[in-house]
C-alpha atoms as a PDB file:
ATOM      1  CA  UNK A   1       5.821   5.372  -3.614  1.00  0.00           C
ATOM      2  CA  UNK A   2       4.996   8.168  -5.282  1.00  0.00           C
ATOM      3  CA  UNK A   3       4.639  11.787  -4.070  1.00  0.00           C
ATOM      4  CA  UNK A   4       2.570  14.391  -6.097  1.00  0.00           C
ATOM      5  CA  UNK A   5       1.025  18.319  -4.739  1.00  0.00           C
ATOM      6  CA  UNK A   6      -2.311  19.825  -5.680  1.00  0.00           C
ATOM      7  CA  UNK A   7      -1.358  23.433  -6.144  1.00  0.00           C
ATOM      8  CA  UNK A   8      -3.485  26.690  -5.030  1.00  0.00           C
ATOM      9  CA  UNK A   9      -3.452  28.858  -8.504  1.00  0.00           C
ATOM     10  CA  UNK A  10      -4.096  32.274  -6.319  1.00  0.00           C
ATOM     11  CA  UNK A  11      -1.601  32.166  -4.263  1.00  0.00           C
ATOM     12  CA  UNK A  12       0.740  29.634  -5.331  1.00  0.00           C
ATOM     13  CA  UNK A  13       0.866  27.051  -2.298  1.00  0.00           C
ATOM     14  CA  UNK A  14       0.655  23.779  -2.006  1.00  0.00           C
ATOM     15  CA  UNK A  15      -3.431  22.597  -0.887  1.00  0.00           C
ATOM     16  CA  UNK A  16      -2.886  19.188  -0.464  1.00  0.00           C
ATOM     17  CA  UNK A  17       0.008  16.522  -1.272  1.00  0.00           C
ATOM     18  CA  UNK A  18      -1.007  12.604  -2.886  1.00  0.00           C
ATOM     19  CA  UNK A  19       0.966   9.518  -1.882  1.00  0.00           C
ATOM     20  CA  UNK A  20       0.424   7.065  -4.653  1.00  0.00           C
ATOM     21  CA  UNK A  21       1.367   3.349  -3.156  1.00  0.00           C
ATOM     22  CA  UNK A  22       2.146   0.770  -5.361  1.00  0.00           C
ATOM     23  CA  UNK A  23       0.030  -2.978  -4.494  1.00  0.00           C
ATOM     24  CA  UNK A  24      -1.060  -5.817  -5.635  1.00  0.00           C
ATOM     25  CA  UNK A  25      -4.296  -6.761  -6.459  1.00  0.00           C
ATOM     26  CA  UNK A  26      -4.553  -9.381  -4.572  1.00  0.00           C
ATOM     27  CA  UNK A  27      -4.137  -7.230  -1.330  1.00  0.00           C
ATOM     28  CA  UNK A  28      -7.648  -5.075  -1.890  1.00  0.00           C
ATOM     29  CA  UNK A  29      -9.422  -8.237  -3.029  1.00  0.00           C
ATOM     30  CA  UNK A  30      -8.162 -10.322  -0.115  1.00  0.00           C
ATOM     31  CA  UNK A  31      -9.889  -7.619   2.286  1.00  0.00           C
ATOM     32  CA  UNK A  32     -12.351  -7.504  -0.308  1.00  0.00           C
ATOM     33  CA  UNK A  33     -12.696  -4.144  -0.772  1.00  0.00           C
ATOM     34  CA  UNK A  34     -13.015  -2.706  -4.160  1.00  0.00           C
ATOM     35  CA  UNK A  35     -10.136  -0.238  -5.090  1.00  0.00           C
ATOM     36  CA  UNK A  36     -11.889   3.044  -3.783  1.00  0.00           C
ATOM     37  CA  UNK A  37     -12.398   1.267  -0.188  1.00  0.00           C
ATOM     38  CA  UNK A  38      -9.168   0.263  -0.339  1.00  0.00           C
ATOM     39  CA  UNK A  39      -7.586   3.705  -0.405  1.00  0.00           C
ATOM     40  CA  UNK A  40      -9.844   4.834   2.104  1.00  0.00           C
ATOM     41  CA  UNK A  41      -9.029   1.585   5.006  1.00  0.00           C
ATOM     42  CA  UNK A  42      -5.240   2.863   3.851  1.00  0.00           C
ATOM     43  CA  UNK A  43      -5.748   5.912   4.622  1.00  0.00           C
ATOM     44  CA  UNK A  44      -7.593   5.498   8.188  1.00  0.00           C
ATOM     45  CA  UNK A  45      -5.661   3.470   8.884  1.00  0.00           C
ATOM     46  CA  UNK A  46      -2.695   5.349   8.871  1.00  0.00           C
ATOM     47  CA  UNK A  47      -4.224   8.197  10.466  1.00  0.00           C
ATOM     48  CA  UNK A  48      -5.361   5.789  13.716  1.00  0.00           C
ATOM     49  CA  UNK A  49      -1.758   4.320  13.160  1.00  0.00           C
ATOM     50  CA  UNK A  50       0.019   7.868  13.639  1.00  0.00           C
ATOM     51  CA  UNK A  51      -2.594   8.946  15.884  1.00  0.00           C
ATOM     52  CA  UNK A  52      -1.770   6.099  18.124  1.00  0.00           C
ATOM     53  CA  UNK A  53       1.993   6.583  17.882  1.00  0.00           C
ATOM     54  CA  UNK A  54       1.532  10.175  19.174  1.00  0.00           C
ATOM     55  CA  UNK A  55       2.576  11.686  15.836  1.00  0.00           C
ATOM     56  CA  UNK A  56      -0.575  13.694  14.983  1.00  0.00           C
ATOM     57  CA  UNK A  57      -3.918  14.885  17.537  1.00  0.00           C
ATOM     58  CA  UNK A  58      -7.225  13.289  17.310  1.00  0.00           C
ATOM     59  CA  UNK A  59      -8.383  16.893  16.062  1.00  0.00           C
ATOM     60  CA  UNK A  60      -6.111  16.911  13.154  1.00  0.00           C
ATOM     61  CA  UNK A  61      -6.905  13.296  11.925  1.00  0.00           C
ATOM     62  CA  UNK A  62     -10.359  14.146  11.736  1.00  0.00           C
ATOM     63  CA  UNK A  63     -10.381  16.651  10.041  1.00  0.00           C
ATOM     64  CA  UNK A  64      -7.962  14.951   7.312  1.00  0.00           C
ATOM     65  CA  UNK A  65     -11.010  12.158   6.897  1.00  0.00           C
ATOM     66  CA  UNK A  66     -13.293  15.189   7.186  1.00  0.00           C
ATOM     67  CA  UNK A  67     -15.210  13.855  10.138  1.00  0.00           C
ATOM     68  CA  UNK A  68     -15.750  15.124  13.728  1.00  0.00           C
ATOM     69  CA  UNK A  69     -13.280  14.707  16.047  1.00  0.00           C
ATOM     70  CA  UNK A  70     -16.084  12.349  18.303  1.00  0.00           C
ATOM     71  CA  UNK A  71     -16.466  10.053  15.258  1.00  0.00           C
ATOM     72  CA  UNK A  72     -12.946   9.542  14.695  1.00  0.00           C
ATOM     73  CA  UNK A  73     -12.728   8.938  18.380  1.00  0.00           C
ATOM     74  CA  UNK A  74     -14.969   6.811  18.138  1.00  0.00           C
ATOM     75  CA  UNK A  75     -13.264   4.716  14.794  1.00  0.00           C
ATOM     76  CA  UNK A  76     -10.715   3.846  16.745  1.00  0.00           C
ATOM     77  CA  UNK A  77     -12.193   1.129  19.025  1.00  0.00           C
ATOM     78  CA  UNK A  78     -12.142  -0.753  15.312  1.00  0.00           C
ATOM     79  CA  UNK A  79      -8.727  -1.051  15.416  1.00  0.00           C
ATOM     80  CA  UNK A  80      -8.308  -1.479  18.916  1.00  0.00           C
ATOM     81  CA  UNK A  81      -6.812   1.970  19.822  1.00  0.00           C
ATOM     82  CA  UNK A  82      -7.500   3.755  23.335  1.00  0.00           C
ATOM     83  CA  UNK A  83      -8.161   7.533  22.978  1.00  0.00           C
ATOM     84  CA  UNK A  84      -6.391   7.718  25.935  1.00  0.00           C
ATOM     85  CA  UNK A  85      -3.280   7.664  26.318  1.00  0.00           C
ATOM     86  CA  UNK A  86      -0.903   6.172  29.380  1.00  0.00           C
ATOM     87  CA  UNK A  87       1.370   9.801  29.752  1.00  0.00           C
ATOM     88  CA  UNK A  88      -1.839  11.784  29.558  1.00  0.00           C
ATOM     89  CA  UNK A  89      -4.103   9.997  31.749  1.00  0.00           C
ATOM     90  CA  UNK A  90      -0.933   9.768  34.514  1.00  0.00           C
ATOM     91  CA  UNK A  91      -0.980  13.752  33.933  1.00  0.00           C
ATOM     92  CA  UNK A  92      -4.572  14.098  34.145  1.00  0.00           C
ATOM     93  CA  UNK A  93      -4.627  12.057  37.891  1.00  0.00           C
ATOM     94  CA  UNK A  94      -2.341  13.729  39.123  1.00  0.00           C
ATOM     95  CA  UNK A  95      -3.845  17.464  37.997  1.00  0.00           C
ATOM     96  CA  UNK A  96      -7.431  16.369  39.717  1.00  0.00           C
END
């Protein structure tokens, strides 16, 4: 794995970091997806991955895939994913 920054030339900050991950071809054609598709199903699916594991809001994946909030919602019925979660919907009974 490799890590790598895009760099902000005004004010010297980081904009955005790269993950380069190493695979073999066979794994993109197997799904067959060509290699742009590929990095893109990696990508959601990490996103719906962390999402799901609490790690990052619904909000912030979205706008990481630069889509509303409702579509990503919505994306993650293809991966089998409730929007809901046990903790909050517990919460949210018992606050009605």
């Amino acid at each position: 794995m490799i890590f790598s920054y895009i760099w902000n030339k005004h004010d010297n900050k980081v904009m955005a970091q790269i993950i380069s991950i190493e695979y073999p071809d066979y794994l993109a054609n197997s799904m067959r997806l060509n290699k742009e598709d590929f990095g893109k199903e990696v990508k959601l699916s990490a996103l719906v991955k962390l999402f799901e594991l609490g790690k990052v809001s619904s909000g912030i994946a979205a706008k990481v895939l630069n889509i509303s909030r409702i579509e990503f919602l919505e994306l993650l019925s293809k991966y089998n994913v409730s929007f809901l979660h046990s903790d909050d919907l517990a919460q949210d009974i018992e606050n009605a």
